[in-house]
N, C-alpha and C. Protein backbone atom coordinates (compact mmCIF):
# COMPACT_ATOMS: atom_id res chain seq x y z
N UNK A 1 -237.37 195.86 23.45
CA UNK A 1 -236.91 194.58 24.00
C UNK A 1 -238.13 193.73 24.31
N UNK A 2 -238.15 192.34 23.70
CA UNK A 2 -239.32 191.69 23.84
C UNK A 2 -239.55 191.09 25.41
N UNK A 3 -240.32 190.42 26.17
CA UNK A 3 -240.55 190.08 27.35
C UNK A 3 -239.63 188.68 27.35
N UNK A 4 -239.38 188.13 26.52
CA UNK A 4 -238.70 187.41 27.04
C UNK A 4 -236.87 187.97 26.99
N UNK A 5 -236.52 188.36 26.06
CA UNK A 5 -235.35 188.76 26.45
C UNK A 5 -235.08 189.70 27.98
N UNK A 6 -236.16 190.41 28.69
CA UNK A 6 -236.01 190.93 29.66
C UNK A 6 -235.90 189.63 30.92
N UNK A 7 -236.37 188.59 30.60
CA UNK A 7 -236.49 187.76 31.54
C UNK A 7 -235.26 186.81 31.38
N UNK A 8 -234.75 187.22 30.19
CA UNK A 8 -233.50 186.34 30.15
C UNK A 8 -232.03 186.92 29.36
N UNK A 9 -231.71 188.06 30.11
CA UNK A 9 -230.57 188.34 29.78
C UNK A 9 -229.03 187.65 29.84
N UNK A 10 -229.58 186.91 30.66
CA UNK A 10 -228.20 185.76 31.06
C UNK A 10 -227.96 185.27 30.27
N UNK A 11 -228.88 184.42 29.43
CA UNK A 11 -229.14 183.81 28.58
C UNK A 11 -227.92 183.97 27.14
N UNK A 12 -227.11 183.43 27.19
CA UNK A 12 -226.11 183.35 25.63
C UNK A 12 -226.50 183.28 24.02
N UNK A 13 -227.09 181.99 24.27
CA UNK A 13 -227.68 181.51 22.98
C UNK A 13 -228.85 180.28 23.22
N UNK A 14 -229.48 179.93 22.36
CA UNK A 14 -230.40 179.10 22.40
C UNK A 14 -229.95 177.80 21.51
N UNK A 15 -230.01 176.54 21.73
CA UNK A 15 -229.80 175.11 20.95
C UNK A 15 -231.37 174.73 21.09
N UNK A 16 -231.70 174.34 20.01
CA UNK A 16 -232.89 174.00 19.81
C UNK A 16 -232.50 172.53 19.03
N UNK A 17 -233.68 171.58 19.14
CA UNK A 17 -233.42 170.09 18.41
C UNK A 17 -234.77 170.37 17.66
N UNK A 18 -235.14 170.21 16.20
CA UNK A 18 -236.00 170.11 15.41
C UNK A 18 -237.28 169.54 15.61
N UNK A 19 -236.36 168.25 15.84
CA UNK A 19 -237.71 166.81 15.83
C UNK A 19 -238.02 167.26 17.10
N UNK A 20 -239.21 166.85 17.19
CA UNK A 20 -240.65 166.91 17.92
C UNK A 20 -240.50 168.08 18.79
N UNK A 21 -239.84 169.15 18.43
CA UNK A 21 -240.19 170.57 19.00
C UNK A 21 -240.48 171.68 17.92
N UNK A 22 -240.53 171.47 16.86
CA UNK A 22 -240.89 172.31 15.74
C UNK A 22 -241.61 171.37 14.89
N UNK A 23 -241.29 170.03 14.17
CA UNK A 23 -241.33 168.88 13.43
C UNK A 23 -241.88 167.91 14.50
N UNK A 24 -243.24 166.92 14.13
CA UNK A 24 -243.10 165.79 14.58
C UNK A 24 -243.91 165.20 13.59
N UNK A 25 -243.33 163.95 13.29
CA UNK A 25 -243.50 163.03 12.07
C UNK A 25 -243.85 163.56 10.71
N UNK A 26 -243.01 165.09 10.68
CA UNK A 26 -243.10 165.50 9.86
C UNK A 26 -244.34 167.07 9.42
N UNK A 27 -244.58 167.05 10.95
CA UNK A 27 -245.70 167.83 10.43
C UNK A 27 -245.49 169.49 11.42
N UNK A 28 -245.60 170.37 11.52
CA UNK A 28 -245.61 171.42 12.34
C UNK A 28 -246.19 171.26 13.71
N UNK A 29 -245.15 171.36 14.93
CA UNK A 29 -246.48 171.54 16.19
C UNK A 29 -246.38 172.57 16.02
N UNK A 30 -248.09 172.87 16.70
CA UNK A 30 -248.81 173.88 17.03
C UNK A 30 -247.79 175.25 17.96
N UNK A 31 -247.82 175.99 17.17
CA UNK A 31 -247.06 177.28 17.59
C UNK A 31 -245.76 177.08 17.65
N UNK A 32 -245.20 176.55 16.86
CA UNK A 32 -243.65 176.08 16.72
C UNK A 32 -243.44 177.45 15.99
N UNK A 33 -244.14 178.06 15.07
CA UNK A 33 -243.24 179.18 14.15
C UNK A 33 -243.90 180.47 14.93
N UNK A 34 -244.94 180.58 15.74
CA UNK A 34 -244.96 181.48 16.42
C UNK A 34 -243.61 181.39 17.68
N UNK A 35 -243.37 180.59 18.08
CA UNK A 35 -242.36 180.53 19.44
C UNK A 35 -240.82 180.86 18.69
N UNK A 36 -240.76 179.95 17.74
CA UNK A 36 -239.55 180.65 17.00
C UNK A 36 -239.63 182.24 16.57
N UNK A 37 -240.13 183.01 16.18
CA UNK A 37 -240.69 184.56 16.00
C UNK A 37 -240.08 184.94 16.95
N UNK A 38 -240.66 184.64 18.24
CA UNK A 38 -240.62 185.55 19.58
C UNK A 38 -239.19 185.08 19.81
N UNK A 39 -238.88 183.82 19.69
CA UNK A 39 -237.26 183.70 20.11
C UNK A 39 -236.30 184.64 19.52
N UNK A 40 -236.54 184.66 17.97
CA UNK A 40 -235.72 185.53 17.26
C UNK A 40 -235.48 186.99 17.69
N UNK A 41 -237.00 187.64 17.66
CA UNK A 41 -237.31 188.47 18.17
C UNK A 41 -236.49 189.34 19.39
N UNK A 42 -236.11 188.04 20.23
CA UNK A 42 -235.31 188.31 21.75
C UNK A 42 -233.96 188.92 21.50
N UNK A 43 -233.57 188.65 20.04
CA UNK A 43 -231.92 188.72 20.16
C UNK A 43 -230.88 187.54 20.44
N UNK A 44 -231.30 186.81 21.14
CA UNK A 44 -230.46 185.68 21.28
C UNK A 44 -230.56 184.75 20.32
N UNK A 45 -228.73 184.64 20.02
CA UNK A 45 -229.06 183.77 18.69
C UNK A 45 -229.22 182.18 18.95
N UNK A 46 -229.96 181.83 17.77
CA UNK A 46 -230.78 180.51 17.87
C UNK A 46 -229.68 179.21 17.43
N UNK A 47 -229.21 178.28 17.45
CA UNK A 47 -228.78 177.63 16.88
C UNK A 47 -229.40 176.19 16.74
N UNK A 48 -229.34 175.38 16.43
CA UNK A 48 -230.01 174.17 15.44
C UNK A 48 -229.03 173.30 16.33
N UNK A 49 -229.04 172.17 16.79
CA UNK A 49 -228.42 171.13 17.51
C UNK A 49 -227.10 170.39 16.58
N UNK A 50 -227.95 170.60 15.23
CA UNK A 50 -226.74 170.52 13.98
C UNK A 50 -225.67 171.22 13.48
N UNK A 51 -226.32 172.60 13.83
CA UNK A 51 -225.32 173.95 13.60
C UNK A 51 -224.14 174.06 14.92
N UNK A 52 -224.92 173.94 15.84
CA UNK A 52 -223.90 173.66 17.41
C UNK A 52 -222.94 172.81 17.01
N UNK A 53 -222.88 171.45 16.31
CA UNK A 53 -222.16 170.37 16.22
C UNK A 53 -221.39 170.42 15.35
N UNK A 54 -221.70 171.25 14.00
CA UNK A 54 -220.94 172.10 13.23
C UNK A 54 -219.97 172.90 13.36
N UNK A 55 -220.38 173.67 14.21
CA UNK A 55 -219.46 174.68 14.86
C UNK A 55 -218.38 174.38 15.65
N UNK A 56 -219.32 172.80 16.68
CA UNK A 56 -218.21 172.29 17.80
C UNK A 56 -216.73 171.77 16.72
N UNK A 57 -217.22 170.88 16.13
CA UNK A 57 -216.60 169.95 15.28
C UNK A 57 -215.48 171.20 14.30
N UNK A 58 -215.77 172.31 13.99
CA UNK A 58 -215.31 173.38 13.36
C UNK A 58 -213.78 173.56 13.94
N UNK A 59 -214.33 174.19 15.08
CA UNK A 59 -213.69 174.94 16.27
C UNK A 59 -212.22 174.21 16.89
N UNK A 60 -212.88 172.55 16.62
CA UNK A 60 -211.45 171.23 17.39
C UNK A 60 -211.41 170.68 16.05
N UNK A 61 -211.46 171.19 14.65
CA UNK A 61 -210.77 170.45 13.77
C UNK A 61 -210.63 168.95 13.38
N UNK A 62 -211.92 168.73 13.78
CA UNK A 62 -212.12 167.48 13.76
C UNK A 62 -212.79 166.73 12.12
N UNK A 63 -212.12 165.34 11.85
CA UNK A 63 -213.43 165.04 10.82
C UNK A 63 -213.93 163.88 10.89
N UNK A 64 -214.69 164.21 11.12
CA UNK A 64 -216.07 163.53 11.53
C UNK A 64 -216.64 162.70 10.57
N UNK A 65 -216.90 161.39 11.42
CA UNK A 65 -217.75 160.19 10.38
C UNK A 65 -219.11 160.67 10.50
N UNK A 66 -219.81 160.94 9.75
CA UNK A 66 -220.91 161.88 9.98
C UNK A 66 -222.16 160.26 9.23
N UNK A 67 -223.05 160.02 10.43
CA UNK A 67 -223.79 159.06 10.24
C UNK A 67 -225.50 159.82 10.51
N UNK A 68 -225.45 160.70 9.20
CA UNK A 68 -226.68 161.73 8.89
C UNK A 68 -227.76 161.59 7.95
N UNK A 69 -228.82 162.03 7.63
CA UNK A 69 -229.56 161.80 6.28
C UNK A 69 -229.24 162.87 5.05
N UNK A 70 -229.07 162.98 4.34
CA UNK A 70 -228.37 163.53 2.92
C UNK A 70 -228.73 165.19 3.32
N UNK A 71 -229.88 165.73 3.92
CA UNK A 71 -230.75 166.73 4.23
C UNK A 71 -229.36 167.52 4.96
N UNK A 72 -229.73 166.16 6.18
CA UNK A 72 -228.66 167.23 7.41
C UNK A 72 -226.86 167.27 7.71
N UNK A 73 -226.44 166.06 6.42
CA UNK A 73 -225.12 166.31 5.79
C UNK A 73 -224.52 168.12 4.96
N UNK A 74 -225.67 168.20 4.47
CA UNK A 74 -225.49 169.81 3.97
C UNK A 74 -224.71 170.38 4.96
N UNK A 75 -224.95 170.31 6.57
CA UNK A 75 -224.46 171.37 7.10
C UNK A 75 -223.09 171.38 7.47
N UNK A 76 -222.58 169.80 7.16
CA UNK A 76 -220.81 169.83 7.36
C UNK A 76 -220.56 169.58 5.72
N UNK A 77 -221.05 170.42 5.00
CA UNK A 77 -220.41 170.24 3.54
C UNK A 77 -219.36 170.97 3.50
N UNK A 78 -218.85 172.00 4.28
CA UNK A 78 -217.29 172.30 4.48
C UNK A 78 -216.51 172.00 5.61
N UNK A 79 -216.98 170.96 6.08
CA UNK A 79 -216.03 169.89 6.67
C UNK A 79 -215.46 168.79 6.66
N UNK A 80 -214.06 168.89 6.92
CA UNK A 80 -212.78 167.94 6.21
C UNK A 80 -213.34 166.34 6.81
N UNK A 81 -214.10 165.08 6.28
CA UNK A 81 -214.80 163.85 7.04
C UNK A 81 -213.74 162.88 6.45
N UNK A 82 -212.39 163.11 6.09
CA UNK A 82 -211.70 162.07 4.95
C UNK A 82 -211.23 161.24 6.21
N UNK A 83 -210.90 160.22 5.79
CA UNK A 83 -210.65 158.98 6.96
C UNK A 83 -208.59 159.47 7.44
N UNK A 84 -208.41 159.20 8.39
CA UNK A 84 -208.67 158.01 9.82
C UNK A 84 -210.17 159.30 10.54
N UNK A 85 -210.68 159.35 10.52
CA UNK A 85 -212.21 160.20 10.95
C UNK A 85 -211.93 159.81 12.74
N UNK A 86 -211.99 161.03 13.58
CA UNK A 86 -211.40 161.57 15.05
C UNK A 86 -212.87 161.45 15.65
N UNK A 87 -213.98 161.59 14.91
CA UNK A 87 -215.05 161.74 15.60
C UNK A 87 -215.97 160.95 15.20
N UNK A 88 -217.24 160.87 15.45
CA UNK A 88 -218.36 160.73 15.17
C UNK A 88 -219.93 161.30 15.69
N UNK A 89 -220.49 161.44 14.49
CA UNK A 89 -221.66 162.43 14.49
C UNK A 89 -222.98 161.52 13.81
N UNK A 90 -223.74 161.11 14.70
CA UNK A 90 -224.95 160.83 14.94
C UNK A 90 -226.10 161.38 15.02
N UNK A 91 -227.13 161.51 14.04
CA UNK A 91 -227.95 162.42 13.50
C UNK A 91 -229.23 161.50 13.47
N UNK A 92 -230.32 162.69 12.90
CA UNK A 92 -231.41 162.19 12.44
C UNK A 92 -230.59 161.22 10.96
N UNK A 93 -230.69 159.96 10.93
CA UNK A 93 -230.12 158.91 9.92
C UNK A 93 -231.00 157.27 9.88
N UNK A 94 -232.21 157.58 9.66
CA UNK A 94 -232.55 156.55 9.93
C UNK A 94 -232.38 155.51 8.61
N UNK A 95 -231.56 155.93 7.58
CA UNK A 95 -231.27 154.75 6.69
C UNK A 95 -229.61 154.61 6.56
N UNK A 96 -229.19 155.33 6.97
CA UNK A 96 -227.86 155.52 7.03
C UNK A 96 -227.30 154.92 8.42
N UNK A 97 -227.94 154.97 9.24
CA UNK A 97 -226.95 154.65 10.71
C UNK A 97 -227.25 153.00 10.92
N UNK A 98 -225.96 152.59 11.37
CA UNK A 98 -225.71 150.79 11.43
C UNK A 98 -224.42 150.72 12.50
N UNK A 99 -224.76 150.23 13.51
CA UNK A 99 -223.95 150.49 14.58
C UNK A 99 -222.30 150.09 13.80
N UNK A 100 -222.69 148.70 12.24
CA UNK A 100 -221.09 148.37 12.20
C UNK A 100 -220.36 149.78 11.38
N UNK A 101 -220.79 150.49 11.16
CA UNK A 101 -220.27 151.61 10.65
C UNK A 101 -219.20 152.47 12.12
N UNK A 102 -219.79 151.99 13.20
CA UNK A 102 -218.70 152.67 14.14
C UNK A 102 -218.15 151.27 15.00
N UNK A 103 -217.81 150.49 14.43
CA UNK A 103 -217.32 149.30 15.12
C UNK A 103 -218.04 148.44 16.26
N UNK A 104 -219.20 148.72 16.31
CA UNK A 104 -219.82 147.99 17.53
C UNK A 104 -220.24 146.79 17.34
């Protein structure tokens, strides 16, 4: 059992957000794939802020106007997004997102 799982058995799962905690402007921070190692390492499973939203969106059957970049659309590629769309999902989209896309 690694030291951190002893210090955190309570602990369920982990949500992690990409950008600027692993990724920033594209580039690796410093000890991002060592800290991920040791997380894995712990046992507690890791999930992606995208995979969480995946799952949420899964779980309540929802389909989602998904306002994402083509990359992080992959991860609702088996989810039903056909219109009248119940939700909306706001992502890393910086050519894709336009507030008139959700009526504002």
């Amino acid at each position: 059992m690694s030291a951190l799982s002893q210090k955190t058995k309570e602990i369920k799962a982990i949500l992690i957000d990409i950008t600027g905690t692993i990724l920033f402007h594209g580039k690796l921070v410093d000890g991002s794939i060592e800290g991920l190692r040791h997380l894995r390492e712990s046992g507690i499973p890791i999930f992606t802020t995208l995979k969480a939203c995946r799952n949420l969106v899964a779980s309540k059957g929802l389909r989602p106007l998904l306002l994402l970049d083509d990359i992080s659309r992959e991860e609702f590629d088996d989810i039903p997004t056909s219109e009248p769309n119940n939700a909306v999902i706001i992502g890393h989209s910086p050519t894709s997102f336009r507030y008139e896309l959700v009526g504002v």
